[in-house]
C-alpha atoms as a PDB file:
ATOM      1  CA  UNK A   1      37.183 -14.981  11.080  1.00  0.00           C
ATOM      2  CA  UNK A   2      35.048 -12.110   9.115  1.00  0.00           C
ATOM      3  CA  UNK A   3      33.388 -12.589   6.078  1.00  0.00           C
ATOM      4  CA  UNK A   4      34.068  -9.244   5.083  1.00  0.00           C
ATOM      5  CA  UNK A   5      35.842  -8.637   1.902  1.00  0.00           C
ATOM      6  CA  UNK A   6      38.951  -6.838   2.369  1.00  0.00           C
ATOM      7  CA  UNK A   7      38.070  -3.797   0.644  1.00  0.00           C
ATOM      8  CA  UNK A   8      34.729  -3.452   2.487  1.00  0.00           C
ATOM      9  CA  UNK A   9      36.655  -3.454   5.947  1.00  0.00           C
ATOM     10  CA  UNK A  10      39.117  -0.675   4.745  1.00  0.00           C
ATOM     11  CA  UNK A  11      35.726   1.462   3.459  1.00  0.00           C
ATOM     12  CA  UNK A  12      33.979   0.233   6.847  1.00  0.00           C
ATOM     13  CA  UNK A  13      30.844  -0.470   4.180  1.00  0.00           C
ATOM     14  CA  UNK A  14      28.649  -3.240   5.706  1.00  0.00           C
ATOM     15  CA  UNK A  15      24.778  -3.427   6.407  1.00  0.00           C
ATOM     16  CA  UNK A  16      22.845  -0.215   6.610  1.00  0.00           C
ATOM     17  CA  UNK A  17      20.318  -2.323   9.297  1.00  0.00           C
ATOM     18  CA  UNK A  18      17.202  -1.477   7.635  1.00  0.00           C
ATOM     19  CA  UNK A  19      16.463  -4.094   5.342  1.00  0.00           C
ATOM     20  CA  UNK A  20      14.674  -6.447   7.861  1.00  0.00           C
ATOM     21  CA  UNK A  21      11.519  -3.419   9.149  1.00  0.00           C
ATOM     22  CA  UNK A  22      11.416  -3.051   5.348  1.00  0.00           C
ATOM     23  CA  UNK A  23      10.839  -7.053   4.272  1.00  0.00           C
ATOM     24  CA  UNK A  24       8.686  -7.397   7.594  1.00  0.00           C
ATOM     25  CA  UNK A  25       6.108  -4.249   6.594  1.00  0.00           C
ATOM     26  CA  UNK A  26       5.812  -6.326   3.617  1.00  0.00           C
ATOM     27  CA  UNK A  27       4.869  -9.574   4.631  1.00  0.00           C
ATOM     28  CA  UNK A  28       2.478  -7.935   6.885  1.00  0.00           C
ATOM     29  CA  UNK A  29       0.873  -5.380   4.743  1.00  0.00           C
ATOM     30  CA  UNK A  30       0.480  -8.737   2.115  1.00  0.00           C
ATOM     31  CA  UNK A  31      -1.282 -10.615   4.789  1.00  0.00           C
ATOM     32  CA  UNK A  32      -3.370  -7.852   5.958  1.00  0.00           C
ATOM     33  CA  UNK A  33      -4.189  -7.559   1.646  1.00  0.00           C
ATOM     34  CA  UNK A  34      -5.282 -11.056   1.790  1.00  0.00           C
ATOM     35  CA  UNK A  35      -7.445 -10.719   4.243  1.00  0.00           C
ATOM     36  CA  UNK A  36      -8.800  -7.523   3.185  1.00  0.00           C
ATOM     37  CA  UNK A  37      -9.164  -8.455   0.187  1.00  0.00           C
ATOM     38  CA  UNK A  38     -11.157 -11.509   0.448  1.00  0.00           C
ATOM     39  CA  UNK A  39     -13.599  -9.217   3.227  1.00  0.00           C
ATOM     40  CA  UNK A  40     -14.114  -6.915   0.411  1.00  0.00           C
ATOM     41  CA  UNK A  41     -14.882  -9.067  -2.128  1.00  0.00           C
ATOM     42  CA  UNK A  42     -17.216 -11.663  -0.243  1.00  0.00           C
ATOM     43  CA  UNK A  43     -18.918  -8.513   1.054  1.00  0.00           C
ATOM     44  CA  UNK A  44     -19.581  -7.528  -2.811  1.00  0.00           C
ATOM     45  CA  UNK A  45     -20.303 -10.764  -3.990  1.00  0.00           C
ATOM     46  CA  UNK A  46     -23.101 -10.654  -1.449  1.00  0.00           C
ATOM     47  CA  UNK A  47     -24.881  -7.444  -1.453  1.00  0.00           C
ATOM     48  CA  UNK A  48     -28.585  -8.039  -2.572  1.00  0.00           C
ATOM     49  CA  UNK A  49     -28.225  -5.093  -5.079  1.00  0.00           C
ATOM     50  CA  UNK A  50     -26.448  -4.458  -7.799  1.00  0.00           C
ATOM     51  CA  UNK A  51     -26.886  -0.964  -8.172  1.00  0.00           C
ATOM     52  CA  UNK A  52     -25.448   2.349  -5.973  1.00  0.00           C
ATOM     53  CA  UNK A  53     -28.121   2.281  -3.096  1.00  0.00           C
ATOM     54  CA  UNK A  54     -26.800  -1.483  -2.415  1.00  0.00           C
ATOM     55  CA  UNK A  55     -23.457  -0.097  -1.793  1.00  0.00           C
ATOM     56  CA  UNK A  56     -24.366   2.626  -0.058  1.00  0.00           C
ATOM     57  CA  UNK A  57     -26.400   0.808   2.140  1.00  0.00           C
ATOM     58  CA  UNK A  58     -23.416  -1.763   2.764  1.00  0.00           C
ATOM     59  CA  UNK A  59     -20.536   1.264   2.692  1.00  0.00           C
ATOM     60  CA  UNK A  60     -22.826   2.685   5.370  1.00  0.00           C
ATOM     61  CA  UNK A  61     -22.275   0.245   8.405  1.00  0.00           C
ATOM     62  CA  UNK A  62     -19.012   1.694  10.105  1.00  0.00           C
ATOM     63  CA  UNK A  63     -17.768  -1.527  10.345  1.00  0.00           C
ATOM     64  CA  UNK A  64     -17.830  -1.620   6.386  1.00  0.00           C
ATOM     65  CA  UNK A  65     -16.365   1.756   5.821  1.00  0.00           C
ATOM     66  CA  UNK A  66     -13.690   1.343   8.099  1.00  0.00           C
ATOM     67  CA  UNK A  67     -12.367  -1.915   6.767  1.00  0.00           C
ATOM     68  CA  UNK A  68     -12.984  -0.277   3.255  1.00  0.00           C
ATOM     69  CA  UNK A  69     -11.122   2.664   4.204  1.00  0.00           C
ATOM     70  CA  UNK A  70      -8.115   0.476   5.663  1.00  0.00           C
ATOM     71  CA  UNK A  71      -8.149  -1.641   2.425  1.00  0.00           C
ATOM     72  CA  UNK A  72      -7.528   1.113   0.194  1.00  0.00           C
ATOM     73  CA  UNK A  73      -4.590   2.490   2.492  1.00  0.00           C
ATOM     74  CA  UNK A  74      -2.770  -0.548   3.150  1.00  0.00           C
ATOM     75  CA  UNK A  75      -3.051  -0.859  -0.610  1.00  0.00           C
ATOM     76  CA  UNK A  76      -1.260   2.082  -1.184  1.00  0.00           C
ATOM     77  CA  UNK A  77       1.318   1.355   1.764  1.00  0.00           C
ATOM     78  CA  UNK A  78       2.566  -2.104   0.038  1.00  0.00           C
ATOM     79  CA  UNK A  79       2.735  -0.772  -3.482  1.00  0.00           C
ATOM     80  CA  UNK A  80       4.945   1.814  -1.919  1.00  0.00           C
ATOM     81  CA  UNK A  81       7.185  -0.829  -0.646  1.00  0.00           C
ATOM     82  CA  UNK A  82       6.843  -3.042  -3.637  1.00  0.00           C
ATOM     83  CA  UNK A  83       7.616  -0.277  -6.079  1.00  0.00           C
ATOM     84  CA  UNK A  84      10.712   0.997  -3.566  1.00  0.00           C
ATOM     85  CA  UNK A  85      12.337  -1.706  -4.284  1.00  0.00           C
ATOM     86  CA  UNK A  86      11.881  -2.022  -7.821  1.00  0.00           C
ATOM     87  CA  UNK A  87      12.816   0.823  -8.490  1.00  0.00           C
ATOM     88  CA  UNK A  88      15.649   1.044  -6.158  1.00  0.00           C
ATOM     89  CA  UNK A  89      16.901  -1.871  -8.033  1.00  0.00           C
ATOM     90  CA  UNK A  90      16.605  -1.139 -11.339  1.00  0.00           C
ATOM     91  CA  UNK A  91      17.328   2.556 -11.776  1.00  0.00           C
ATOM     92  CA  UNK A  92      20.397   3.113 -11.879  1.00  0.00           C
ATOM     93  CA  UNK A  93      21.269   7.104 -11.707  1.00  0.00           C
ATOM     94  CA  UNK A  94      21.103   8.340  -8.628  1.00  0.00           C
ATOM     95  CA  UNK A  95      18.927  11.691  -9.895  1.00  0.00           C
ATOM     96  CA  UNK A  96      16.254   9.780 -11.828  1.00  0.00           C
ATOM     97  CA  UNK A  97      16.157   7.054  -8.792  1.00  0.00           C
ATOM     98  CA  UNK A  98      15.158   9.989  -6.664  1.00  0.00           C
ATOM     99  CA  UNK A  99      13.081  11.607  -9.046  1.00  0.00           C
ATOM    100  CA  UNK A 100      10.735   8.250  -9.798  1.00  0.00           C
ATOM    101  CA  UNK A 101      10.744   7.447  -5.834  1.00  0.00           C
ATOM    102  CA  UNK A 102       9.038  11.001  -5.433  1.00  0.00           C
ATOM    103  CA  UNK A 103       6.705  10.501  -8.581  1.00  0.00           C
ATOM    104  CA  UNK A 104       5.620   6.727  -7.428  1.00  0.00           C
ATOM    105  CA  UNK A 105       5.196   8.306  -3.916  1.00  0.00           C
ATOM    106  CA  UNK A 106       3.145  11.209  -4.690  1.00  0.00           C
ATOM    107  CA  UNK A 107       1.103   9.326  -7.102  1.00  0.00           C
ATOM    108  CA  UNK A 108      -0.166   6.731  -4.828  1.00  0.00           C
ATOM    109  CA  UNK A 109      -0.835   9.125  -1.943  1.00  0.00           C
ATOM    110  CA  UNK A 110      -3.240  10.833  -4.310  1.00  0.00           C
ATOM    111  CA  UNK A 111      -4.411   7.284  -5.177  1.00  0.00           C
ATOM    112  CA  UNK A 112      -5.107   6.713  -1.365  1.00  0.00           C
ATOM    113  CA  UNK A 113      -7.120   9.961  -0.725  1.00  0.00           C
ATOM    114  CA  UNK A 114      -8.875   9.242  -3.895  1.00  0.00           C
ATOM    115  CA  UNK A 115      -9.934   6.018  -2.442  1.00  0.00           C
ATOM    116  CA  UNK A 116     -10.444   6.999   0.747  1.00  0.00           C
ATOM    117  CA  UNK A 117     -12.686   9.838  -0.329  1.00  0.00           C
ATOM    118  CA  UNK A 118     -14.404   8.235  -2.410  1.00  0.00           C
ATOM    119  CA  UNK A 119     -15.434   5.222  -0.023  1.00  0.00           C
ATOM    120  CA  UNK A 120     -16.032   8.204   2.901  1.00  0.00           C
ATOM    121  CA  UNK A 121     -18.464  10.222   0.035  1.00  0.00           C
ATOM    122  CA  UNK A 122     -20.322   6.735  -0.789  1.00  0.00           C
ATOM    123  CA  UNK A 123     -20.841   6.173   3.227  1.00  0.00           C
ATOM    124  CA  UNK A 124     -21.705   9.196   3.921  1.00  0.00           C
ATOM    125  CA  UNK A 125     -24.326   9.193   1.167  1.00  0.00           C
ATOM    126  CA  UNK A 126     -23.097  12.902  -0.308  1.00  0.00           C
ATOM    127  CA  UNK A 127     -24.836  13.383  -3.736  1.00  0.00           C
ATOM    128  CA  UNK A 128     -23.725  11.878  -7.199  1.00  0.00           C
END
């Protein structure tokens, strides 16, 4: 007995087998923010300072810039997948669907390098 409808087995439509990697890079990526994100901001909450030579003394640790560096990418990663689906969902013409996937896209990998530059510039200690 198939569950198929009997249009869909005339059209041989069924799954396109790529909606599980998808759902699982999300949960991950949202655990991996959690984490992150609680490193990052118990790490701020405690710095002595509150001026620019307390975070550059804290961004300066490689242990610190690294886990910085990875927060602001996997960031970017599950917006991506987030805002793939939304839009993916809710956009219905194929040309603009394609067009606002490339925009979102491009938009948060300049996001990321922004990030990432910016926490590299601070840890490296490069001039204001």
């Amino acid at each position: 007995m198939s569950l198929r409808s009997p249009l869909g087995r005339v059209l041989g439509l069924g799954s396109a087998k790529g909606g599980s990697s998808h759902w699982y890079a999300q949960r991950v990526t949202a655990v991996a923010l959690v984490l992150l994100g609680l490193w990052f901001f118990v790490s701020l909450a405690s710095l002595e300072g509150s001026g620019l030579d307390a975070v550059r003394a804290w961004l300066s640790s490689p242990v610190s810039s690294v886990l910085a560096v990875l927060f602001v990418a996997v960031a970017a990663y599950h917006a991506n997948l987030g805002l793939r689906v939304v839009v993916e969902d809710y956009v219905a013409s194929k040309g603009t669907r394609v067009a606002v996937l490339v925009a979102v896209k491009f938009a948060l990998v300049v996001a990321a390098l922004v990030g990432v530059l910016s926490v590299l510039r601070i840890a490296f200690g490069a001039p204001a």
